[in-house]
Protein backbone atom coordinates (compact mmCIF):
# COMPACT_ATOMS: atom_id res chain seq x y z
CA UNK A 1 -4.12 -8.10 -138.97
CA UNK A 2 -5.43 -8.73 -142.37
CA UNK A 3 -5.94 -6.40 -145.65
CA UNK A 4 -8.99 -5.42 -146.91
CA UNK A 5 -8.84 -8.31 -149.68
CA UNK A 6 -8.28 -10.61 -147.37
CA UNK A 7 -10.57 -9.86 -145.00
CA UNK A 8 -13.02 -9.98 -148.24
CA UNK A 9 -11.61 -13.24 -149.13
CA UNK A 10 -12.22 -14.60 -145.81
CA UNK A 11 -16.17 -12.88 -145.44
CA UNK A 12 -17.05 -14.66 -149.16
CA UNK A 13 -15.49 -17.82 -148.51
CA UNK A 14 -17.65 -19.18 -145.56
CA UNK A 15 -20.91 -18.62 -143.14
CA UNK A 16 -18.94 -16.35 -140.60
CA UNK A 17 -19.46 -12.97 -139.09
CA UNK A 18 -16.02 -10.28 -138.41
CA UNK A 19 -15.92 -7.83 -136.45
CA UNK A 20 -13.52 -5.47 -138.19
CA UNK A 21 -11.55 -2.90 -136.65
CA UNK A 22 -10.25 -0.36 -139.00
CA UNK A 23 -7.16 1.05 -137.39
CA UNK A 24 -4.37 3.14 -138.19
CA UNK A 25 -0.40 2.67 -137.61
CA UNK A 26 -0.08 5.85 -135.09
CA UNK A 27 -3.51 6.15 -133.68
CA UNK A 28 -3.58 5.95 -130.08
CA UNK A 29 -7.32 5.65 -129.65
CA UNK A 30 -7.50 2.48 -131.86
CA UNK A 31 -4.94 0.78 -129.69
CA UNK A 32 -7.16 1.44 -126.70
CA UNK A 33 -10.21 -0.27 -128.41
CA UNK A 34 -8.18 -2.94 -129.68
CA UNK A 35 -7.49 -3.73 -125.82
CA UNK A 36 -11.16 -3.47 -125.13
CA UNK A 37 -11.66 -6.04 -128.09
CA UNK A 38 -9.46 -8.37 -126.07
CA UNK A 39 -11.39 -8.19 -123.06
CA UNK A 40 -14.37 -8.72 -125.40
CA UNK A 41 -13.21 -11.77 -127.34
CA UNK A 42 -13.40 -14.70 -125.09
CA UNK A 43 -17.19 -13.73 -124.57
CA UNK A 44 -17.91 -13.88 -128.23
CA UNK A 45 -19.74 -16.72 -129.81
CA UNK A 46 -16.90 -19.20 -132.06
CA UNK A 47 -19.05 -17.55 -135.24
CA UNK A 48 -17.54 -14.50 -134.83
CA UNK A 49 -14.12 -13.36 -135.20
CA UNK A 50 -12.61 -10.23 -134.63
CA UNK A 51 -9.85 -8.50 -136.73
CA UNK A 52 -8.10 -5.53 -137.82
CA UNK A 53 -8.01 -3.60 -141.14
CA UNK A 54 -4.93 -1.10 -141.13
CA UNK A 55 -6.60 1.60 -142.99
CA UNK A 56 -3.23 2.98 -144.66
CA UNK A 57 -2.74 -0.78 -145.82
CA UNK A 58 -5.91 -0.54 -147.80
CA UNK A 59 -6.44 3.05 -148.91
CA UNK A 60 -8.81 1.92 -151.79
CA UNK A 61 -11.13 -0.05 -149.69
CA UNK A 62 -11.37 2.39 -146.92
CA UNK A 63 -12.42 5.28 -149.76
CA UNK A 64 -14.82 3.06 -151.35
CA UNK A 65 -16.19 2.59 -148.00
CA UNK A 66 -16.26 6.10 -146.82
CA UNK A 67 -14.40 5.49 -143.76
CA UNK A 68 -13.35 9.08 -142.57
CA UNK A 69 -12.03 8.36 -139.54
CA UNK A 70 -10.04 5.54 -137.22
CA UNK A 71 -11.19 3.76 -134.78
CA UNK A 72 -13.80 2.24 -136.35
CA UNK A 73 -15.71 -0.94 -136.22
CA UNK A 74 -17.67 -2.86 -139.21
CA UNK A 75 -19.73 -5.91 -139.25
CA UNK A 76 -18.77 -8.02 -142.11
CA UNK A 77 -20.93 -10.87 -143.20
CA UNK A 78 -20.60 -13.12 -146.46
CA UNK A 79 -18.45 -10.35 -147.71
CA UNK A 80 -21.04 -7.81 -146.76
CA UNK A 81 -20.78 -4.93 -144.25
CA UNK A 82 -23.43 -5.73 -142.19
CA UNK A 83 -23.33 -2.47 -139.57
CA UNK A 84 -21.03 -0.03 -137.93
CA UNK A 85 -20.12 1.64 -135.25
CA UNK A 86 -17.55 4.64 -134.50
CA UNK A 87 -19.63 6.79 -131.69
CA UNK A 88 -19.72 4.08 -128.75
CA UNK A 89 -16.50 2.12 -128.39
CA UNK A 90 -16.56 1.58 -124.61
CA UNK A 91 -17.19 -2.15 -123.80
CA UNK A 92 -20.91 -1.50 -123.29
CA UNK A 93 -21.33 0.34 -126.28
CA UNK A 94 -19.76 -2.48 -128.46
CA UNK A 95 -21.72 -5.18 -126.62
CA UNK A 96 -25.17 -2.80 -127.42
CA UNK A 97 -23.82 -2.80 -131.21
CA UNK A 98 -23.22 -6.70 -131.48
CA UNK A 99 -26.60 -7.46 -129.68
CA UNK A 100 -28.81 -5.31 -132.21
CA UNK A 101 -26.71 -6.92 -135.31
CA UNK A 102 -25.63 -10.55 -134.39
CA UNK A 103 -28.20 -13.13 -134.83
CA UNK A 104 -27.35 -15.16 -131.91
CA UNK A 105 -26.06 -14.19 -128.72
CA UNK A 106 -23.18 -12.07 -128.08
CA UNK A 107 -22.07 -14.86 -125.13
CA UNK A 108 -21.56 -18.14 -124.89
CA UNK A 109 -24.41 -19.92 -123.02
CA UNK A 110 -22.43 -19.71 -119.63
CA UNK A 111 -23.57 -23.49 -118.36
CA UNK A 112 -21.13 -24.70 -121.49
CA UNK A 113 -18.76 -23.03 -120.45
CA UNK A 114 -19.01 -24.18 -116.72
CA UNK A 115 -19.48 -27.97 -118.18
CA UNK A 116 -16.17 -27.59 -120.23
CA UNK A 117 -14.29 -26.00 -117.41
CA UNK A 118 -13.44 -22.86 -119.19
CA UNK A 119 -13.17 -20.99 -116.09
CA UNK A 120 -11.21 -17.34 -117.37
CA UNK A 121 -13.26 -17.61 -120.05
CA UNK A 122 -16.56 -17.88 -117.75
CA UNK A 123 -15.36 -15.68 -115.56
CA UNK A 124 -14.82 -12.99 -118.32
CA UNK A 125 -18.37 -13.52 -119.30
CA UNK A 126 -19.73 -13.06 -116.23
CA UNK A 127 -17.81 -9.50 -115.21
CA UNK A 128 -18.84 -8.27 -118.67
CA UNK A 129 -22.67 -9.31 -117.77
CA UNK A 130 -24.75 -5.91 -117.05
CA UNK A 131 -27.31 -6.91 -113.49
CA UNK A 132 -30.33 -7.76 -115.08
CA UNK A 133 -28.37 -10.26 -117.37
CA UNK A 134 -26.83 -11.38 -114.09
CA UNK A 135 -30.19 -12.41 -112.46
CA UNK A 136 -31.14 -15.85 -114.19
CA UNK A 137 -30.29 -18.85 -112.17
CA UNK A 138 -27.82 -19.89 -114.51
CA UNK A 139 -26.03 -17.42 -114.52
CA UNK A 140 -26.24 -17.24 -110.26
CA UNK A 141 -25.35 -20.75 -109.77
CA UNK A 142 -21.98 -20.11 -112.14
CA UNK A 143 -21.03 -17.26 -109.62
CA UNK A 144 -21.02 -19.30 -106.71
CA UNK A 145 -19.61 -22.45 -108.90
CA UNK A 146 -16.76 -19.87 -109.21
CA UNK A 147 -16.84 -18.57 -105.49
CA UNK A 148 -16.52 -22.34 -103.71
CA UNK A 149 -13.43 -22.60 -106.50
CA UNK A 150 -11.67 -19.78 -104.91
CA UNK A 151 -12.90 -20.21 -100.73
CA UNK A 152 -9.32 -21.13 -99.00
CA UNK A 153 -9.91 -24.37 -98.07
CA UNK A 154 -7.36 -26.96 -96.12
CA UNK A 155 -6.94 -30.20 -95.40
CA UNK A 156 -9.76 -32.96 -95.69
CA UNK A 157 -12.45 -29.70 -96.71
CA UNK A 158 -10.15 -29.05 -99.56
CA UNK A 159 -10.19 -32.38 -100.69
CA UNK A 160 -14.20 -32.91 -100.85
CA UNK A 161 -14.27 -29.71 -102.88
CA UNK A 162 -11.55 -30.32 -105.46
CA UNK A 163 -13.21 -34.27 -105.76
CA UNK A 164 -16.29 -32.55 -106.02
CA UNK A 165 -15.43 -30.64 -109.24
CA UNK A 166 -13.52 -33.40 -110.74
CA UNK A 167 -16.75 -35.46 -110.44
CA UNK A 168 -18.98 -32.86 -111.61
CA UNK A 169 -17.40 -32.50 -115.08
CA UNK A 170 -18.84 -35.53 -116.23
CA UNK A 171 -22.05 -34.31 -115.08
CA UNK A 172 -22.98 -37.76 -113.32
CA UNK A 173 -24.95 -35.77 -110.45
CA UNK A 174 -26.04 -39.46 -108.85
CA UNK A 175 -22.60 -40.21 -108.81
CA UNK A 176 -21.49 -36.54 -107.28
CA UNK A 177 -24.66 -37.00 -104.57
CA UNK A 178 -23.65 -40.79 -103.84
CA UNK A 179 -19.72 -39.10 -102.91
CA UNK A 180 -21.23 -36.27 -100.88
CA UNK A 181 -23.52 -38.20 -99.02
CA UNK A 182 -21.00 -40.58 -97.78
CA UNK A 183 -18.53 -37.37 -96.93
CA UNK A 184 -21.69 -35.55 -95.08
CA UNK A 185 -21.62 -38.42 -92.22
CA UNK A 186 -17.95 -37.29 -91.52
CA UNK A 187 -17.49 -34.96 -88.29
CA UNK A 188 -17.02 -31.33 -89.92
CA UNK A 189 -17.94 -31.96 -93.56
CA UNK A 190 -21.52 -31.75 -93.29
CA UNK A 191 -22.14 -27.90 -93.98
CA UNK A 192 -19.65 -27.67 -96.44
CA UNK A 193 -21.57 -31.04 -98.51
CA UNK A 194 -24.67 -29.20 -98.26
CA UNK A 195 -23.13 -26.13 -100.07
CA UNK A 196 -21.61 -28.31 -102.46
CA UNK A 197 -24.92 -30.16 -103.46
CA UNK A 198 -26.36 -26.28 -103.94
CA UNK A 199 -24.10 -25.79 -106.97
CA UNK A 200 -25.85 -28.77 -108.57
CA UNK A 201 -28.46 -27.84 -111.25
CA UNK A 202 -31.02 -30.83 -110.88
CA UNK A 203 -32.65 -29.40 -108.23
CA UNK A 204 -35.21 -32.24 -107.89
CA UNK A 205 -32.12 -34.59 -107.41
CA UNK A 206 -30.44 -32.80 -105.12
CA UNK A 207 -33.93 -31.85 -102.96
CA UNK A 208 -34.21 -35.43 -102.95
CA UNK A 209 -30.54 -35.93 -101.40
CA UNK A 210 -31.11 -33.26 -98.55
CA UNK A 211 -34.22 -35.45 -97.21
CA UNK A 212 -31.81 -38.17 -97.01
CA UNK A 213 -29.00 -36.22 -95.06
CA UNK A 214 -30.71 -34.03 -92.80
């Protein structure tokens, strides 16, 4: 929660965009966007910040900026208001508003965020993805990255998977291929390698493996 001078302070001081919401003390509809904000957050971009104006905190500021009504979110900007929004506060709606205002994307580029392991984080990113942003390959392969992390596995399969991710953080794929292909001539790993190689992104590479193991 900051006050209107300080969220001007902050704007001036430095290259960063907030996304403001202007909220009052007993309004119950501003509490519900300020959850939606919180599913929002972890698929913003680390140049954006969200935070919260209480509008009877800064009763100047909110008159000199015509703000009628709570909820309501600004786009602040080098001490600027940027944009605004107060019709469409659903999850889509503030998405829609950050696309047409933000000059870089609203999400994280989600093959960072599979590389640094930030898997709630992905994972938040991907259910707040609409279906045409969900049909690139990079986005595809992080959905089944996610769905071999959650298959019940046991025993010696369980193993191969979980050395299989540890590996793949370092992003060594000879290294990852060079492991798999030594657990794909074990009795009842093959299929289960062969999925594993899928998740790989060099698809040249792992082409190249599959001659060798099938």
């Amino acid at each position: 929660m900051l006050t209107a001078e300080q969220l001007m302070a902050e704007s001036q001081s430095r290259d960063h965009w907030f996304l403001v919401e202007v909220t009052g003390e007993h309004c119950a509809p501003c509490r519900a966007v300020e959850q939606l904000l919180l599913l929002l957050k972890p698929s913003l971009d680390s140049r954006c910040s969200i935070v919260q104006v209480r509008s009877e905190e800064s009763p100047e500021w909110v008159s000199a900026c015509q703000i009628r009504t709570v909820p309501l979110l600004l786009l602040y900007h080098l001490g600027e208001e940027v944009a605004r929004e107060q019709n469409n506060l659903s999850i889509a709606g503030i998405r829609h508003f950050l696309k047409d205002h933000l000059p870089f994307s609203v999400e994280p580029q989600v093959g960072a965020l599979l590389k640094e392991g930030k898997f709630d984080q992905l994972r938040t990113v991907l259910d707040l993805m609409t279906d045409e942003e969900s049909r690139t390959p990079e986005v595809q392969r992080a959905r089944s990255w996610l769905s071999m992390r959650d298959l019940e596995l046991y025993g010696s399969e369980s193993s191969l998977r979980d050395t299989f991710f540890d590996e793949a953080i370092t992003g060594d794929w000879d290294r990852v291929l060079g492991s798999l292909e030594v657990a794909a001539r074990t009795e009842g790993l093959r299929d289960l390698t062969i999925a594993l190689a899928d998740l790989i992104p060099d698809r040249k590479l792992v082409a190249q493996w599959r001659r060798k193991v099938t």
